[in-house]
C-alpha atoms as a PDB file:
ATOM      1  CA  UNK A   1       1.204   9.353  24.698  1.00  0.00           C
ATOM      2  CA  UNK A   2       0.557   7.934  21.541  1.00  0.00           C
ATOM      3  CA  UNK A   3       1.370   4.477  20.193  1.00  0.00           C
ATOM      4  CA  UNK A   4       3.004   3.349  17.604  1.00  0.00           C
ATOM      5  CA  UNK A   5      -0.398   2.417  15.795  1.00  0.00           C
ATOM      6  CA  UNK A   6      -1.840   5.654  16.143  1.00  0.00           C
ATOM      7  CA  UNK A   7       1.445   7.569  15.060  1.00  0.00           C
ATOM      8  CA  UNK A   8       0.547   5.719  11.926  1.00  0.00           C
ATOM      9  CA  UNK A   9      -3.012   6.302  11.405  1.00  0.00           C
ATOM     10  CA  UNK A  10      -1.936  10.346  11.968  1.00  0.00           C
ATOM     11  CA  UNK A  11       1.100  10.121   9.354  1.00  0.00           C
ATOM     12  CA  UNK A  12      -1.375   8.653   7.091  1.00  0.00           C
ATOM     13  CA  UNK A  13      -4.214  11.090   7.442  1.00  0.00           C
ATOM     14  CA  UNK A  14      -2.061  13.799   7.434  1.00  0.00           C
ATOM     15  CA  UNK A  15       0.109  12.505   4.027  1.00  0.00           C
ATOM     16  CA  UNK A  16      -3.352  11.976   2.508  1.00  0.00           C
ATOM     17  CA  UNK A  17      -5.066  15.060   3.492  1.00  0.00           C
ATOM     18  CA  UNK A  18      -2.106  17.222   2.303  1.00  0.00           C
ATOM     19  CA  UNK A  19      -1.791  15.514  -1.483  1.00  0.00           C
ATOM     20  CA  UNK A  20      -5.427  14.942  -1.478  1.00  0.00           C
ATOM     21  CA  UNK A  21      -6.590  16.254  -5.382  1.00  0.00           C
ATOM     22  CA  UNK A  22     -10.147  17.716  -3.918  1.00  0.00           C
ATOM     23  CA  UNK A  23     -11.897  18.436  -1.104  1.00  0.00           C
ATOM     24  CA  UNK A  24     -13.301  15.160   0.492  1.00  0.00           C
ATOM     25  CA  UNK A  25     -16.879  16.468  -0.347  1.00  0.00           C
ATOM     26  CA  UNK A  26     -15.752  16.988  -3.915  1.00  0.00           C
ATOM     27  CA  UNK A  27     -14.336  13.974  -4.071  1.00  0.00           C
ATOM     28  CA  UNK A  28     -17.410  11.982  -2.222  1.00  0.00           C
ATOM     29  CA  UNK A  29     -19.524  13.733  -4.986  1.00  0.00           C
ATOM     30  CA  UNK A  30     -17.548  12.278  -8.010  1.00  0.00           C
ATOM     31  CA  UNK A  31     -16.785   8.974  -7.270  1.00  0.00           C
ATOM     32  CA  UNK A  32     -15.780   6.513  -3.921  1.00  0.00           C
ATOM     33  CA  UNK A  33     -12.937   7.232  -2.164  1.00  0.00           C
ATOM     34  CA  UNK A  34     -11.409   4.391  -1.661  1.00  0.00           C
ATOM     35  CA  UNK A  35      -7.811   3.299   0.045  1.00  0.00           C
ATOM     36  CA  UNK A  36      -5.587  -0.001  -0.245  1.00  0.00           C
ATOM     37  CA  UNK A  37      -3.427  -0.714   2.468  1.00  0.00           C
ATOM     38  CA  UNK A  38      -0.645  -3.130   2.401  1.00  0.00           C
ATOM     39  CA  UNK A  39       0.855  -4.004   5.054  1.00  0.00           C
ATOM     40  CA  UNK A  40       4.813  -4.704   5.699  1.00  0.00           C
ATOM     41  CA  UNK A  41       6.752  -7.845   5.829  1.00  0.00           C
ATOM     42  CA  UNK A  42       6.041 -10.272   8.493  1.00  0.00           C
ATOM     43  CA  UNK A  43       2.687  -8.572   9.651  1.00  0.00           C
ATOM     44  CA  UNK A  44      -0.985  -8.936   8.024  1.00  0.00           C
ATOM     45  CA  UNK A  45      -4.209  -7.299   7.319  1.00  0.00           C
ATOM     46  CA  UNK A  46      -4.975  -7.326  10.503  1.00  0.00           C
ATOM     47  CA  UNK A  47      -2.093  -4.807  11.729  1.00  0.00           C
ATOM     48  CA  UNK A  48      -3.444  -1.816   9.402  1.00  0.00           C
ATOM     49  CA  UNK A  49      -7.340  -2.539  11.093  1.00  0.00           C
ATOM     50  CA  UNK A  50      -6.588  -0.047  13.367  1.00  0.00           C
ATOM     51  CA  UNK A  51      -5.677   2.997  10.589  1.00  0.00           C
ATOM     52  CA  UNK A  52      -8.306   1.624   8.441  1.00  0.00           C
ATOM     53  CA  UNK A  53     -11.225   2.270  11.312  1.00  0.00           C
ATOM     54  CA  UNK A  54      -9.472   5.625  11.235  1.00  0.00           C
ATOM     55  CA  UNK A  55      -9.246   6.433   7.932  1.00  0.00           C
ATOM     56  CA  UNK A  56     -13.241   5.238   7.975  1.00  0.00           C
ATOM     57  CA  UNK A  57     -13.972   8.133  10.040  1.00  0.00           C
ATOM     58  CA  UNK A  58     -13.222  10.570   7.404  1.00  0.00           C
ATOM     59  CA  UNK A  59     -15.217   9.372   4.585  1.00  0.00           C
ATOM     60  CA  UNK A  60     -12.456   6.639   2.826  1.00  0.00           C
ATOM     61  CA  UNK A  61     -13.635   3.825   2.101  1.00  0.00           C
ATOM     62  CA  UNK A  62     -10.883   1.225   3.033  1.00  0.00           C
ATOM     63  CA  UNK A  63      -9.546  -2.460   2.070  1.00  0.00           C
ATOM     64  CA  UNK A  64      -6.477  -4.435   3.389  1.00  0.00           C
ATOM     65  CA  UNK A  65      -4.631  -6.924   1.665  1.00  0.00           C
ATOM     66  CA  UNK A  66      -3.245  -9.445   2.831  1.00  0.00           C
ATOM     67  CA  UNK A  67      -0.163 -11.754   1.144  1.00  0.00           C
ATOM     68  CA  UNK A  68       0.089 -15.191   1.437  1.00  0.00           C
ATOM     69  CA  UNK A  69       3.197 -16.239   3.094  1.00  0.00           C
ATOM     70  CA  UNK A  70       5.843 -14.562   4.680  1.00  0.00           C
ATOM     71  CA  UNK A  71       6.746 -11.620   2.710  1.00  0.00           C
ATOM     72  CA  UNK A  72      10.282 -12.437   0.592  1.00  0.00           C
ATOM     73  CA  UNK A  73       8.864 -15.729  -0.581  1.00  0.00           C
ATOM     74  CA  UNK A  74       8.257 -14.209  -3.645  1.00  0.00           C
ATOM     75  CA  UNK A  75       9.606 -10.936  -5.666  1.00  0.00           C
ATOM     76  CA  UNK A  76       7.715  -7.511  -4.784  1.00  0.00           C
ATOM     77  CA  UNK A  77       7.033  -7.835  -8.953  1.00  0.00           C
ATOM     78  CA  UNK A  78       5.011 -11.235  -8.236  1.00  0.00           C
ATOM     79  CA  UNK A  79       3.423  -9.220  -4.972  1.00  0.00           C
ATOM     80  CA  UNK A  80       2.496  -6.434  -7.113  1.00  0.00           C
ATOM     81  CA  UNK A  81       0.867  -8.371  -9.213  1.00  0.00           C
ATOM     82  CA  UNK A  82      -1.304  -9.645  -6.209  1.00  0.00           C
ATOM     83  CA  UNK A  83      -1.831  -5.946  -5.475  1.00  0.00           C
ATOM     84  CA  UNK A  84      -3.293  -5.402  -8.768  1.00  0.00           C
ATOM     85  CA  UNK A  85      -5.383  -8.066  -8.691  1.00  0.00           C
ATOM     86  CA  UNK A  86      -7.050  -7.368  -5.012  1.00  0.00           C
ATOM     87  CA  UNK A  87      -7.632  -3.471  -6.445  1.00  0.00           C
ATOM     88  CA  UNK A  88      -9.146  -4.889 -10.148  1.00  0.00           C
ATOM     89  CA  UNK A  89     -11.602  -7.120  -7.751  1.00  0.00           C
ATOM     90  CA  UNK A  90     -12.609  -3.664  -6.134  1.00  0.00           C
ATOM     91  CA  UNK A  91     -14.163  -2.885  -9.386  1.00  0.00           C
ATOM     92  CA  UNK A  92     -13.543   0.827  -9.522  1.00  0.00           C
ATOM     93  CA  UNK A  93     -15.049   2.922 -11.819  1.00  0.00           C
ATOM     94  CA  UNK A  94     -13.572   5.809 -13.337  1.00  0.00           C
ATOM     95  CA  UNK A  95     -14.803   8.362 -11.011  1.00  0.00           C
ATOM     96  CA  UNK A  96     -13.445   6.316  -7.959  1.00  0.00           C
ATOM     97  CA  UNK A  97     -10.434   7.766  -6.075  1.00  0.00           C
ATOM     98  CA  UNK A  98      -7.700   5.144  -5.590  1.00  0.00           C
ATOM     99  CA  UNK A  99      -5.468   5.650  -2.440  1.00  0.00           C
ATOM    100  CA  UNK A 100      -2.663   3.724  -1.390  1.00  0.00           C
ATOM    101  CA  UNK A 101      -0.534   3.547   1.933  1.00  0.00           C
ATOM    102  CA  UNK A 102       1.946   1.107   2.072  1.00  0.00           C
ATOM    103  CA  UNK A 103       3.997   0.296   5.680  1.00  0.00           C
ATOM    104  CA  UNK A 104       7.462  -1.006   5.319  1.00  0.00           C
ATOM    105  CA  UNK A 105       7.689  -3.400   2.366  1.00  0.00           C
ATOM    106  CA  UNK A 106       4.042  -2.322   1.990  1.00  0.00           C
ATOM    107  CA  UNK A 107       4.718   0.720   0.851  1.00  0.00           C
ATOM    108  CA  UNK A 108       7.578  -0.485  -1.811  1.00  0.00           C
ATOM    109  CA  UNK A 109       4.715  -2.866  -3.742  1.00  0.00           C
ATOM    110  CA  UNK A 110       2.269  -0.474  -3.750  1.00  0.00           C
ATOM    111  CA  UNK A 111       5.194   1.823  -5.135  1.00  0.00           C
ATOM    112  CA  UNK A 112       5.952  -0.655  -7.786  1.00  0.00           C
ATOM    113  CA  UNK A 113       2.223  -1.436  -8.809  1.00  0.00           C
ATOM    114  CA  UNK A 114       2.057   2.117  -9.448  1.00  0.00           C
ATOM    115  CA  UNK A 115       5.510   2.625 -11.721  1.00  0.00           C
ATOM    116  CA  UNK A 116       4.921  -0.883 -13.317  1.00  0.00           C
ATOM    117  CA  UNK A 117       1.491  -1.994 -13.058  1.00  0.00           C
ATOM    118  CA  UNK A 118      -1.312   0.483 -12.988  1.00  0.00           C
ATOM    119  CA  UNK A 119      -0.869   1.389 -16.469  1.00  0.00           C
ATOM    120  CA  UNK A 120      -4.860   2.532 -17.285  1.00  0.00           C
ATOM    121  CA  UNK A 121      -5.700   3.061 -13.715  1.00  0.00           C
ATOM    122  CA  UNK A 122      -4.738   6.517 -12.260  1.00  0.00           C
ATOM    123  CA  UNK A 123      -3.454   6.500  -8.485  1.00  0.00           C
ATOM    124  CA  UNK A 124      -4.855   9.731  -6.420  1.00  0.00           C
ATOM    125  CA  UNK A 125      -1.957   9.327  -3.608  1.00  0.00           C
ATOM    126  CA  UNK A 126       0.589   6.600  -2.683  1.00  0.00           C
ATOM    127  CA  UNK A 127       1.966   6.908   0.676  1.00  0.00           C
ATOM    128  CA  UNK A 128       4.277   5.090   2.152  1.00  0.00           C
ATOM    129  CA  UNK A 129       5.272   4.953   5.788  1.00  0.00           C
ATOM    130  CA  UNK A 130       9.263   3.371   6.432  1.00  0.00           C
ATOM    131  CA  UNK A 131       9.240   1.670   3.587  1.00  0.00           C
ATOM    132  CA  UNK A 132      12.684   1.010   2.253  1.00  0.00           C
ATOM    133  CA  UNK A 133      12.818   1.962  -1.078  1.00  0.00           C
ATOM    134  CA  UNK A 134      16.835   1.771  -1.457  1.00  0.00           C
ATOM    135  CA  UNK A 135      16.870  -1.538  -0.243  1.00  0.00           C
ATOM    136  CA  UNK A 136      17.458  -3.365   3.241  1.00  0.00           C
ATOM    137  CA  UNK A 137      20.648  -4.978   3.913  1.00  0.00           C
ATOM    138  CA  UNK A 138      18.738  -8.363   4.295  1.00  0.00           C
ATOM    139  CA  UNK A 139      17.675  -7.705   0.677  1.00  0.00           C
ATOM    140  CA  UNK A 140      20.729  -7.574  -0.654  1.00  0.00           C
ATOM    141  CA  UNK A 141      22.099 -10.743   1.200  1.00  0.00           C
ATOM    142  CA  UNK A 142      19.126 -12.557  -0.282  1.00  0.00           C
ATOM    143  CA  UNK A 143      19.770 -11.395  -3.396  1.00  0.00           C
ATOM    144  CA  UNK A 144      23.946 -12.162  -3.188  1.00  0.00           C
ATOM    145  CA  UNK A 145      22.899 -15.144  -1.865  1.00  0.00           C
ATOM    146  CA  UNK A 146      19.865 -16.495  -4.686  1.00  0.00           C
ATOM    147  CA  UNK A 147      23.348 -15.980  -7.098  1.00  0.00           C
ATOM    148  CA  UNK A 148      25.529 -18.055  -5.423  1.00  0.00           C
ATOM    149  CA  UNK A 149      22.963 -20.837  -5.251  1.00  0.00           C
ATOM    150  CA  UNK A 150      21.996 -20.370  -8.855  1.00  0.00           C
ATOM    151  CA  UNK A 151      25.285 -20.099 -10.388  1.00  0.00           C
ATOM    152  CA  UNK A 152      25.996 -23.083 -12.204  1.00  0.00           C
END
């Protein structure tokens, strides 16, 4: 029936049209519509191509970003931070409509570019697909175990 992929690129579309703040044709009128995708740990840019051709369809205008190195080699702060600074290079103007969908770990950066991060730029939607925001239980073995290491 359908495959995983395309379950995606529908839970997407459907989040975004739902919590969408105009009509797309408003929208397209005012400023660019324009969506960030981030993709979860141990997967790339090139996993979200498929939701991004999708999401083309309907008018967004659509970037991927990809992290260097395997996701948990850094904080999600320090990965934020590489968030922000892919979205600043999109140079988006005021009237530009700023999207993002996050999968997995994905979705918990772009959640924490937009609590911590974003402070003069405001987000139209975040959604985030699986995306652990409680915590994994690898997380908190890492974590236990970056202590342990570090205690002196």
């Amino acid at each position: 029936m359908f495959t995983f992929c395309s379950r995606l690129c529908l839970i997407a579309l459907f989040a975004l049209l739902i919590t969408a703040t105009a009509p797309p044709i408003l929208c397209a009128a005012r400023g660019r519509k324009v969506v960030v995708l981030s993709h979860g740990w141990s997967s790339s840019a090139k996993e979200m191509q498929p939701l991004a051709k999708h999401l083309k369809k309907f008018g967004y205008e659509t970037h991927a970003i990809s992290y260097k190195g395997r996701l948990l080699t850094k904080g999600i702060n320090a990965y934020a931070k590489d968030l922000k600074a892919f979205i600043k290079k999109l140079k988006l103007k005021k009237a530009d409509q700023l999207n993002l969908i996050g999968h997995s770990m994905g979705g918990v950066i772009s959640r924490w570019y937009a609590e911590k991060l974003a402070s003069t730029r405001k987000i139209a939607n975040i959604v985030t697909i699986c995306s652990p925001h409680h915590g994994t239980l690898w997380g908190n073995v890492t974590n236990a175990a970056k202590k342990l290491i570090n205690m002196d």
